[in-house]
Protein backbone atom coordinates (compact mmCIF):
# COMPACT_ATOMS: atom_id res chain seq x y z
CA UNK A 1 -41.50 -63.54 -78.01
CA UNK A 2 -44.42 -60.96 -76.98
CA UNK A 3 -44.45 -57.35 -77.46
CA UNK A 4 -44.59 -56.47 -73.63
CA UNK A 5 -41.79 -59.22 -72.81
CA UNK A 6 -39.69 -57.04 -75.54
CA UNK A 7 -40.19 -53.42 -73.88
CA UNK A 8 -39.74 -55.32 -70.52
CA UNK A 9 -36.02 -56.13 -72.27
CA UNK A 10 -35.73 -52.79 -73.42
CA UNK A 11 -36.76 -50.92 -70.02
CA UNK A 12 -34.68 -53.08 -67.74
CA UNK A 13 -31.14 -52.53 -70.92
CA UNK A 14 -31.98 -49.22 -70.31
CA UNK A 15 -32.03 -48.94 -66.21
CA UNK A 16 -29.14 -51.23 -66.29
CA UNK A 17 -26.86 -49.16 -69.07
CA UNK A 18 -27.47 -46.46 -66.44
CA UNK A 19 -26.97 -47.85 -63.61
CA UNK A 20 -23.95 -49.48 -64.83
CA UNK A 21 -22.35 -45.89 -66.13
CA UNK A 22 -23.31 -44.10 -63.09
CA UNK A 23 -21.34 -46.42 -61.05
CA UNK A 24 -18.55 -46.02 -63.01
CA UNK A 25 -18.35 -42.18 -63.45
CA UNK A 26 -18.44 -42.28 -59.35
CA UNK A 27 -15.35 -44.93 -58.92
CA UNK A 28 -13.57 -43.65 -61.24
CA UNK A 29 -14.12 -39.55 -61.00
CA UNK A 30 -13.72 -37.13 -57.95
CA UNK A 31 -16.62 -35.05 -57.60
CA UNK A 32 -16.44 -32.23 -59.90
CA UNK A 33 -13.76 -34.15 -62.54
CA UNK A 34 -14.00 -33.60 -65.63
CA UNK A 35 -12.36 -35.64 -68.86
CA UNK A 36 -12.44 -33.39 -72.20
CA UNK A 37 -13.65 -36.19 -74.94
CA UNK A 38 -14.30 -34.23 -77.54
CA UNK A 39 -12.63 -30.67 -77.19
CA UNK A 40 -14.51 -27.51 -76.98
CA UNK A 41 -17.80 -29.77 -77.46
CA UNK A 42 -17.99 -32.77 -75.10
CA UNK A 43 -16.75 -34.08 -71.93
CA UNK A 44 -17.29 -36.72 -68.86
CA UNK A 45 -17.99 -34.74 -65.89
CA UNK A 46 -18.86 -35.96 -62.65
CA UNK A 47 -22.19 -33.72 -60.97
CA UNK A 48 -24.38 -34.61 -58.29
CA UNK A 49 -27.91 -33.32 -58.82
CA UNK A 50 -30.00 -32.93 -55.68
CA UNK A 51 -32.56 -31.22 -57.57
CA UNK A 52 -34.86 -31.77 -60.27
CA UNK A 53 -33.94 -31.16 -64.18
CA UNK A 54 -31.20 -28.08 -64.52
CA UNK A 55 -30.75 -28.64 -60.78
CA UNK A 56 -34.27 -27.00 -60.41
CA UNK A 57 -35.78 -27.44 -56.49
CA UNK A 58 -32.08 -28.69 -55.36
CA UNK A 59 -32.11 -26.13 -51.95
CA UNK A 60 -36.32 -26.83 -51.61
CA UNK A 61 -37.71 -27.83 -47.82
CA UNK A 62 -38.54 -31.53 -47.74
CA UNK A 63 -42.37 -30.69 -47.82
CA UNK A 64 -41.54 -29.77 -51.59
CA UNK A 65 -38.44 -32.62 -52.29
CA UNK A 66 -40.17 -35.18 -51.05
CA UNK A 67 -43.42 -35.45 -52.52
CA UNK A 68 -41.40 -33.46 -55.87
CA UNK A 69 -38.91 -35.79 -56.02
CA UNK A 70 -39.88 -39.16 -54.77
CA UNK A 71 -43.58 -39.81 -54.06
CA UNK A 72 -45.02 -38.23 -57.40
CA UNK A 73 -42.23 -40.08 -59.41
CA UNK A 74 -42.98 -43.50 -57.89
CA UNK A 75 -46.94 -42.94 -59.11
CA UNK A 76 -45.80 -41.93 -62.67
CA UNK A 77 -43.89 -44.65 -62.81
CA UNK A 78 -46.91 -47.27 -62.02
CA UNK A 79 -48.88 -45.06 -64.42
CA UNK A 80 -46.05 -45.47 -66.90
CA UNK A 81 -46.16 -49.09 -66.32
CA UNK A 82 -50.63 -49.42 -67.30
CA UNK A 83 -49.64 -46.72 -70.02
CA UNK A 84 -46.93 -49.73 -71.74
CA UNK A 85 -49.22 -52.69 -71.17
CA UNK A 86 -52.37 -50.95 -72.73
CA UNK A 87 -50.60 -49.48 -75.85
CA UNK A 88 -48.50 -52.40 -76.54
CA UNK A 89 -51.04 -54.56 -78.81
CA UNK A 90 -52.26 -51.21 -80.48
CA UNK A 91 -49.74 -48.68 -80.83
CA UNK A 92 -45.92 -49.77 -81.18
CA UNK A 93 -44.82 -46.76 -81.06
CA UNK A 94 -46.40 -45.62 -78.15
CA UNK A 95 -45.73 -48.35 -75.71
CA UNK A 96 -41.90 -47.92 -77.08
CA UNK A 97 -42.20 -43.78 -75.76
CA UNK A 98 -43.79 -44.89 -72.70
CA UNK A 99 -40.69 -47.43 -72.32
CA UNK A 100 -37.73 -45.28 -72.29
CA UNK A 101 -39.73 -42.37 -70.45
CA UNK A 102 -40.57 -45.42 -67.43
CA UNK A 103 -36.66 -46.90 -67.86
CA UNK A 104 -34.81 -43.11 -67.40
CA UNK A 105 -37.66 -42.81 -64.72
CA UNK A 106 -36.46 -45.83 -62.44
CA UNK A 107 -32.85 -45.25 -63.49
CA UNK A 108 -33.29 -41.37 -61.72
CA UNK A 109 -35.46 -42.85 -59.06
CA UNK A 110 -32.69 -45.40 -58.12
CA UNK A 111 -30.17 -42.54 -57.65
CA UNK A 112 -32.62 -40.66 -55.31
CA UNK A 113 -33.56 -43.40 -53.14
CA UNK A 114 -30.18 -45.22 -52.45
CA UNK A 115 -28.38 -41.85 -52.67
CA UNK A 116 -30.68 -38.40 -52.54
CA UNK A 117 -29.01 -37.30 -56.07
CA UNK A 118 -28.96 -38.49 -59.24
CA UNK A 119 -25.53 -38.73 -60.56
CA UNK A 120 -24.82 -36.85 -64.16
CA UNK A 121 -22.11 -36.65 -66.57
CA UNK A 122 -22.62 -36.44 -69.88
CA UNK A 123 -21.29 -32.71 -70.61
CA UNK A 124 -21.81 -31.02 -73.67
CA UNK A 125 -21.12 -27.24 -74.73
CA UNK A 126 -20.29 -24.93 -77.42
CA UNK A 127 -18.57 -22.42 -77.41
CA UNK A 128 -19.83 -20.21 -74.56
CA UNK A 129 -23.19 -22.00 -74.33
CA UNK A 130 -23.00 -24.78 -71.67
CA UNK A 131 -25.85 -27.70 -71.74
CA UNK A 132 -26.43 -28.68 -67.92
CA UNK A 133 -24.81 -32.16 -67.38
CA UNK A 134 -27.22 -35.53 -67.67
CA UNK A 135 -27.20 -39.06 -67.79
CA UNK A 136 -28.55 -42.23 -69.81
CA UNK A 137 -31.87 -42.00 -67.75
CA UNK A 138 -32.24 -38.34 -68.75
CA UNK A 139 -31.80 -39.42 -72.95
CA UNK A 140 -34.32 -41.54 -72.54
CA UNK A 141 -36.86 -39.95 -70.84
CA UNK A 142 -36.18 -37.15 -73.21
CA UNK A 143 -36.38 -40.03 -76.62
CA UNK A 144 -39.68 -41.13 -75.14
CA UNK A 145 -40.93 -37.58 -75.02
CA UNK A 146 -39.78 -37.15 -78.86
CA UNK A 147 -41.02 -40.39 -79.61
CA UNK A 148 -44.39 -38.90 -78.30
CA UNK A 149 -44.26 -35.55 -79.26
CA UNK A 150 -43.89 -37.79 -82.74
CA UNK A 151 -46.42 -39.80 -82.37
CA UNK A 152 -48.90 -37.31 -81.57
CA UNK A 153 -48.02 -34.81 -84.40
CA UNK A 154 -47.37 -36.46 -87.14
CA UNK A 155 -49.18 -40.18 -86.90
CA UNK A 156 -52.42 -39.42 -84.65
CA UNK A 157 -53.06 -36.54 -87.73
CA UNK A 158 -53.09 -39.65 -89.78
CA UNK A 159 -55.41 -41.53 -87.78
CA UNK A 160 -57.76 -39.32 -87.57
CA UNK A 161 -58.04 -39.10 -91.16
């Protein structure tokens, strides 16, 4: 089985893991619900996030949501896709970052187009600190960017050595 056909696997197990928990936080919560799973540290909460991360650009005109929030994402994620099929012979590593960033990409970008929000609920705070609620497509855009932030640190050093 080739490389590509592999992060192809991986992308669409990640978009459909999301999809698949995003459907089920919204049949089975009220808007606003919240389930304590691990008290004073972790819940399921259902949140509707018009806006961008943090809920950044959620009361912006259309002039700024729409190209913010839908054109600009749908380009990133062709450029995601050329980024995974040139790194995949070279760089492992690399095409797998690009992967998870492109899979939480589409996951969001479903949520916006069928809906206008992207549904979150993963919850997570201590004490008084409260972590803004995400979803699957959010962890792995954000273990692509560690993955690269990784990559480029600590293994690029070693390349150009």
């Amino acid at each position: 089985m080739g490389r590509f056909f592999k992060l192809l696997v991986l992308i669409f197990t990640i978009i459909i893991m999301d999809q698949v928990t995003k459907a089920i936080v919204q049949q089975r919560f009220s808007l606003g619900e919240s389930i304590i799973v691990l008290e004073n540290f972790f819940n399921f909460t259902y949140v509707r996030n018009s806006g961008a991360a943090w809920g950044m650009f959620a009361d912006a005109t259309d002039w700024i949501r729409i190209p913010l929030f839908f054109i600009l994402p749908v380009f990133a994620c062709f450029w995601l896709v050329y980024l995974v099929w040139t790194t995949r012979r070279e760089n492992l590593l690399l095409s797998t970052a690009f992967s998870f960033i492109l899979a939480g990409a589409i996951g969001n970008l479903i949520d916006r187009f069928t809906m206008n929000y992207v549904v979150d609920f993963l919850d997570f705070y201590w004490g008084t600190y409260h972590f803004p609620a995400f979803n699957i497509a959010d962890s792995s855009i954000t273990i692509g960017a560690i993955l690269l932030i990784y990559d480029n640190l600590f293994l690029q050093n070693k390349v150009k050595e």
